[in-house]
Protein backbone atom coordinates (compact mmCIF):
# COMPACT_ATOMS: atom_id res chain seq x y z
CA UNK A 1 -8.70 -0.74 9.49
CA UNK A 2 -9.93 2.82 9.40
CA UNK A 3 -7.69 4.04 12.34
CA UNK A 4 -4.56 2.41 10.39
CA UNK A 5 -3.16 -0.77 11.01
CA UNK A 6 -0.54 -0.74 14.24
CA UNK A 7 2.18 1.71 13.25
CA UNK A 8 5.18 -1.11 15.32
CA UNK A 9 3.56 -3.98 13.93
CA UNK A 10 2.89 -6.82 11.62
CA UNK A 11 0.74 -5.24 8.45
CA UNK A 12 -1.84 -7.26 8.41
CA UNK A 13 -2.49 -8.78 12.05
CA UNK A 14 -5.18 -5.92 12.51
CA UNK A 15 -6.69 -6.83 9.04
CA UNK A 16 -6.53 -10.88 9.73
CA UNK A 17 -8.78 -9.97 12.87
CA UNK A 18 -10.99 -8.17 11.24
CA UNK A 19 -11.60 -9.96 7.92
CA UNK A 20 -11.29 -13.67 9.34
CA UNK A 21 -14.91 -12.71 10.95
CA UNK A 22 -16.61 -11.16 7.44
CA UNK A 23 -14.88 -12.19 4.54
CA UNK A 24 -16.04 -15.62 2.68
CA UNK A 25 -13.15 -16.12 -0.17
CA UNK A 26 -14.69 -18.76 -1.79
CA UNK A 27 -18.06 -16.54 -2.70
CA UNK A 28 -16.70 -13.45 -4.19
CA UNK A 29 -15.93 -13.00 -7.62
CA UNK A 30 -12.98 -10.83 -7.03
CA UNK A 31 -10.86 -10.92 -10.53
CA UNK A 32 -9.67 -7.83 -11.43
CA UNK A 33 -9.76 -6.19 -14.80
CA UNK A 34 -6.69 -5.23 -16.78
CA UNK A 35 -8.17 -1.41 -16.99
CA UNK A 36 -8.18 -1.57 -12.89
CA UNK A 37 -11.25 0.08 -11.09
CA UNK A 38 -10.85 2.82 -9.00
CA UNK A 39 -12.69 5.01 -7.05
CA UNK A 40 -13.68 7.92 -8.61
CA UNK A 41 -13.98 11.43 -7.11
CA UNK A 42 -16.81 12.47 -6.18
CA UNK A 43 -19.48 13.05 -9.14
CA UNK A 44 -19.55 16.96 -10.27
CA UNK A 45 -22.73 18.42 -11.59
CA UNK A 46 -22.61 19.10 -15.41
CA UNK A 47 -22.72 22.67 -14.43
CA UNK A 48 -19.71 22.84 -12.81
CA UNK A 49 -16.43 23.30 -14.63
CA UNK A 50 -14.03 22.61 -12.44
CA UNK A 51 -10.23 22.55 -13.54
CA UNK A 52 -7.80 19.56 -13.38
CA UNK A 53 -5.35 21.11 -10.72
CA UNK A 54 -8.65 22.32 -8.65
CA UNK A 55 -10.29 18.29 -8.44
CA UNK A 56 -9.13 16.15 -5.41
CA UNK A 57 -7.20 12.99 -5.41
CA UNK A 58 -8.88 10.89 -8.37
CA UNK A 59 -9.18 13.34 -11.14
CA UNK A 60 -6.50 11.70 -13.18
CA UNK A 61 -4.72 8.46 -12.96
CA UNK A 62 -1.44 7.11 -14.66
CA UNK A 63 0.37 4.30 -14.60
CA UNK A 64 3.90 3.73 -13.45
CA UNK A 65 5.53 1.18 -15.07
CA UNK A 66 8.52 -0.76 -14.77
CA UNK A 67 9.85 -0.61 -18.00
CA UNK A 68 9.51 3.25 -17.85
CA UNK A 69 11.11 3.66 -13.62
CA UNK A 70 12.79 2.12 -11.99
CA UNK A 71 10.01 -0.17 -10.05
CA UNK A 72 9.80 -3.43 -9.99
CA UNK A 73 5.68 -4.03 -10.60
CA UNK A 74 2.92 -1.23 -11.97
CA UNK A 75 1.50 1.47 -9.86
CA UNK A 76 -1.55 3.24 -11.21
CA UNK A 77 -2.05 6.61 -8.97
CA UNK A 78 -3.12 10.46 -9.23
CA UNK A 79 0.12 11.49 -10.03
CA UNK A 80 -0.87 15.13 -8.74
CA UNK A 81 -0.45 13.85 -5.18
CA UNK A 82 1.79 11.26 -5.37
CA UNK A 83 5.47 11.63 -7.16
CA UNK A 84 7.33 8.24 -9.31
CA UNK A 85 9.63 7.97 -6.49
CA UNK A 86 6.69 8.13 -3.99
CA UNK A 87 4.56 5.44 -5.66
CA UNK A 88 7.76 3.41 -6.23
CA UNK A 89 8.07 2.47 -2.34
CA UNK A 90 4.65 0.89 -2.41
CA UNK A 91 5.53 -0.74 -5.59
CA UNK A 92 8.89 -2.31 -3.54
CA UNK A 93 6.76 -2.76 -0.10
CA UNK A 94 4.25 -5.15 -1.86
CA UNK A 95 6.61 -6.98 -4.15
CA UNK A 96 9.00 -7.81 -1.06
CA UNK A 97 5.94 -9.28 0.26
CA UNK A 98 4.83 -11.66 -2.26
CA UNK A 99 8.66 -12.72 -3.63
CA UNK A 100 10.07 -12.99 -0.56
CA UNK A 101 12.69 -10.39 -0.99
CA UNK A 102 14.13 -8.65 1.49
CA UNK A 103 16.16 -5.91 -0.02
CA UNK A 104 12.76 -4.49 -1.76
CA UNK A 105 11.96 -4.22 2.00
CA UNK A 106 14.61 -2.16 2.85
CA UNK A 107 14.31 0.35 0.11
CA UNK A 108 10.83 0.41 0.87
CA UNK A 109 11.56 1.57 4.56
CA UNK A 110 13.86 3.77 6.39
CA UNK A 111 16.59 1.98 7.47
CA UNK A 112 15.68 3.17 11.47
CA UNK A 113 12.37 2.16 11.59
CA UNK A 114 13.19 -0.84 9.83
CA UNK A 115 15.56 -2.10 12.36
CA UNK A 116 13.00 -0.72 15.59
CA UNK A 117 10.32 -2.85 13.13
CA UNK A 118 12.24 -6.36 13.81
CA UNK A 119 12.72 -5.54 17.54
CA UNK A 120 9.32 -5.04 18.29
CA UNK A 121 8.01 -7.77 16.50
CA UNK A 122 10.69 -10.23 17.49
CA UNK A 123 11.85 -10.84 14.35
CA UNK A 124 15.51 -11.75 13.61
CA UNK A 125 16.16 -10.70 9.97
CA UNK A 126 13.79 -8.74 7.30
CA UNK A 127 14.04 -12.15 5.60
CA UNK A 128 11.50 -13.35 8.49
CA UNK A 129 9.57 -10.48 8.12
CA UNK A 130 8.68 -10.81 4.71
CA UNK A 131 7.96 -14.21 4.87
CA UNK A 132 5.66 -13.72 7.73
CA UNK A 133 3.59 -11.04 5.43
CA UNK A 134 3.91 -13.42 2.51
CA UNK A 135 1.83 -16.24 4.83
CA UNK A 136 -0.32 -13.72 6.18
CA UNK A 137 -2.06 -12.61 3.12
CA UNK A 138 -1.56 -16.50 2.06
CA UNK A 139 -4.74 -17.02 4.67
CA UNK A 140 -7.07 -14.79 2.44
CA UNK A 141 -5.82 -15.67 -1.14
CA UNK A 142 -5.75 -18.94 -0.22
CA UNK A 143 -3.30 -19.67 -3.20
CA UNK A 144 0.65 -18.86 -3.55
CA UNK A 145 0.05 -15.65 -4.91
CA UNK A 146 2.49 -12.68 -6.89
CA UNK A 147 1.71 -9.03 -6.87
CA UNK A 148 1.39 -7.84 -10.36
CA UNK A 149 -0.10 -3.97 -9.71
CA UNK A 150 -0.20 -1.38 -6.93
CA UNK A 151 -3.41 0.47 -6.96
CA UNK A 152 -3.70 3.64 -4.77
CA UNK A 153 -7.39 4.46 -5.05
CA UNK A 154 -7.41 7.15 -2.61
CA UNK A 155 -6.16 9.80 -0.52
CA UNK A 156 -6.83 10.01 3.29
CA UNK A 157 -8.06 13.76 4.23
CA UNK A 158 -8.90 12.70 7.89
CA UNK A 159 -6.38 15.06 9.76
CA UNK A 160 -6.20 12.72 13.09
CA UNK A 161 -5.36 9.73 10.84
CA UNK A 162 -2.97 12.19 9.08
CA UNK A 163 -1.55 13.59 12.52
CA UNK A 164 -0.98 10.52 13.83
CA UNK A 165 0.97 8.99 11.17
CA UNK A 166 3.30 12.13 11.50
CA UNK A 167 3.52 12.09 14.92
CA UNK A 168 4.80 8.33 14.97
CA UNK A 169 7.16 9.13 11.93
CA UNK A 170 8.85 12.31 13.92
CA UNK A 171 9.01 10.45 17.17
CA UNK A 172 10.51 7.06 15.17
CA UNK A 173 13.63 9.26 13.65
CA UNK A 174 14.41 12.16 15.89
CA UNK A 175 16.70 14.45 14.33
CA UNK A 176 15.37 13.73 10.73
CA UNK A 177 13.99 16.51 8.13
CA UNK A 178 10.60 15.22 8.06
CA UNK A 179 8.47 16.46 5.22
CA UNK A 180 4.67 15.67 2.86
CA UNK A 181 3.58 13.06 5.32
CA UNK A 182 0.95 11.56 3.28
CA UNK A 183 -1.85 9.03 3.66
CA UNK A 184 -2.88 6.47 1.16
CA UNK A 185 -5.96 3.56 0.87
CA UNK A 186 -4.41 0.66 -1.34
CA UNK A 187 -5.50 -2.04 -3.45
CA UNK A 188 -3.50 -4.93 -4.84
CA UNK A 189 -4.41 -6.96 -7.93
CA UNK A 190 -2.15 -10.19 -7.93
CA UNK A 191 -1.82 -13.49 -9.71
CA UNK A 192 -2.51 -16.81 -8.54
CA UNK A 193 0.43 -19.24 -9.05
CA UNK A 194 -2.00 -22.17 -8.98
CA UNK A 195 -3.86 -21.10 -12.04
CA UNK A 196 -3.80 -19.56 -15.06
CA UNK A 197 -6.38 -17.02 -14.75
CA UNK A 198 -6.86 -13.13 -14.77
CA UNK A 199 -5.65 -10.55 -11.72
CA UNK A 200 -7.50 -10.87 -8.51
CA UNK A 201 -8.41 -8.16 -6.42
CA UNK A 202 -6.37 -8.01 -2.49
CA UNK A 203 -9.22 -5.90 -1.04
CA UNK A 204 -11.75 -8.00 -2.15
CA UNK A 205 -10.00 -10.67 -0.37
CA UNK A 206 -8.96 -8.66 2.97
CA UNK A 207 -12.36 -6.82 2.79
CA UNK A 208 -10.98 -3.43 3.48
CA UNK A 209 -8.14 -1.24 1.71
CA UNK A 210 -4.62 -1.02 3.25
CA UNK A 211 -3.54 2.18 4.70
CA UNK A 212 -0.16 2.81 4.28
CA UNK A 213 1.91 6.62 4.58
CA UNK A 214 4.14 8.31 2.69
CA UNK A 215 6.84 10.28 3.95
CA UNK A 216 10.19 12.52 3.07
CA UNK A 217 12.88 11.95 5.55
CA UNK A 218 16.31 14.28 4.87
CA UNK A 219 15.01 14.30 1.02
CA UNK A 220 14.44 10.40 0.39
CA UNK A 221 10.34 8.90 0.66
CA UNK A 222 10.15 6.21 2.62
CA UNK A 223 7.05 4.59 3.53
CA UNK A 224 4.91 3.78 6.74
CA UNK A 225 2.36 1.25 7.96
């Protein structure tokens, strides 16, 4: 997981691998509170005053909502590094997943790298794709499942991750204004559809964060996995 799932790929083969070998589902109590836990930054000695605009990603975190942008579940974020229209591709990216919509999926991801997406994986429509994801995750939550809140708990500073991501983006649309290539680790909270209880946690389930970019191509974000 820490060198980013396969940039052509399905987004979670890498993490099924991984997490089929050291994650028990039925053990951990993985319910998620309605404040969301993060991690913080870093602890800074009392001594220290340190401004707002001087902290790294963490110092602050606000919610996007959907009633207030046009997104169509929560993001909570530092909204120093990471802009409404930013955070609202992650919030499209997961909810194509879990409702099984396609056209979230496609304003999630440039329309390019969408269509060089299906050909490498040998899939026929972004219908397929998203239903693929959808019974991918299925294997961890073992429940039907909805997405209720995109939580981006940190910032990747690691400049090969960083570098590679860009690399891939400028090499996948030649010709494009590429611009803030940015790296994210990402927790999901999401309902169970077989019960009526609280928000479970996706990385408690997967056992790792998801990496995903952020990127500006000719002025629009688009995101990257």
């Amino acid at each position: 997981m820490k060198k980013v799932i396969a940039r052509i790929a399905v987004l979670l083969v890498s993490v099924v691998m991984m997490a089929s070998a050291s994650v028990s589902c039925n053990d951990k109590d993985d319910h998620d509170h309605d404040d969301h836990d993060h991690n913080l930054v870093e602890e800074i000695p009392d001594d220290v005053n340190m401004k707002l605009d001087d902290m790294p990603y963490g110092g602050e975190f606000r919610k996007l909502l959907p009633e207030e942008f046009d997104t169509p579940i929560g993001v909570d974020r530092d909204p120093r590094y990471l802009s409404d229209e930013e955070a609202a591709k992650f919030a499209d990216y997961f909810y194509a997943i879990s409702e099984k919509k396609p056209e979230y999926l496609e304003k999630a991801l440039h329309p390019d790298f969408l269509k060089t997406l299906l050909e490498k994986t040998g899939t026929d429509s972004a219908q397929s794709y998203v239903d693929i994801e959808y019974n991918l995750i299925k294997e961890f939550t073992e429940t039907d499942y909805s997405f209720d809140f995109v939580l981006v708990d940190d910032m990747v500073t690691d400049e090969d991750i960083i570098n590679g991501y860009s690399s891939t983006v400028r090499s996948s649309l030649p010709g494009a204004k590429i611009t803030d290539v940015k790296v994210f680790k990402i927790n999901c909270t999401y309902k169970s559809l077989s019960d009526e209880g609280g928000s479970y946690s996706l990385k408690e389930r997967l056992g790792d964060y998801v990496t995903l970019c952020v990127y500006t191509a000719d002025g629009e974000p688009y995101i990257l996995f």
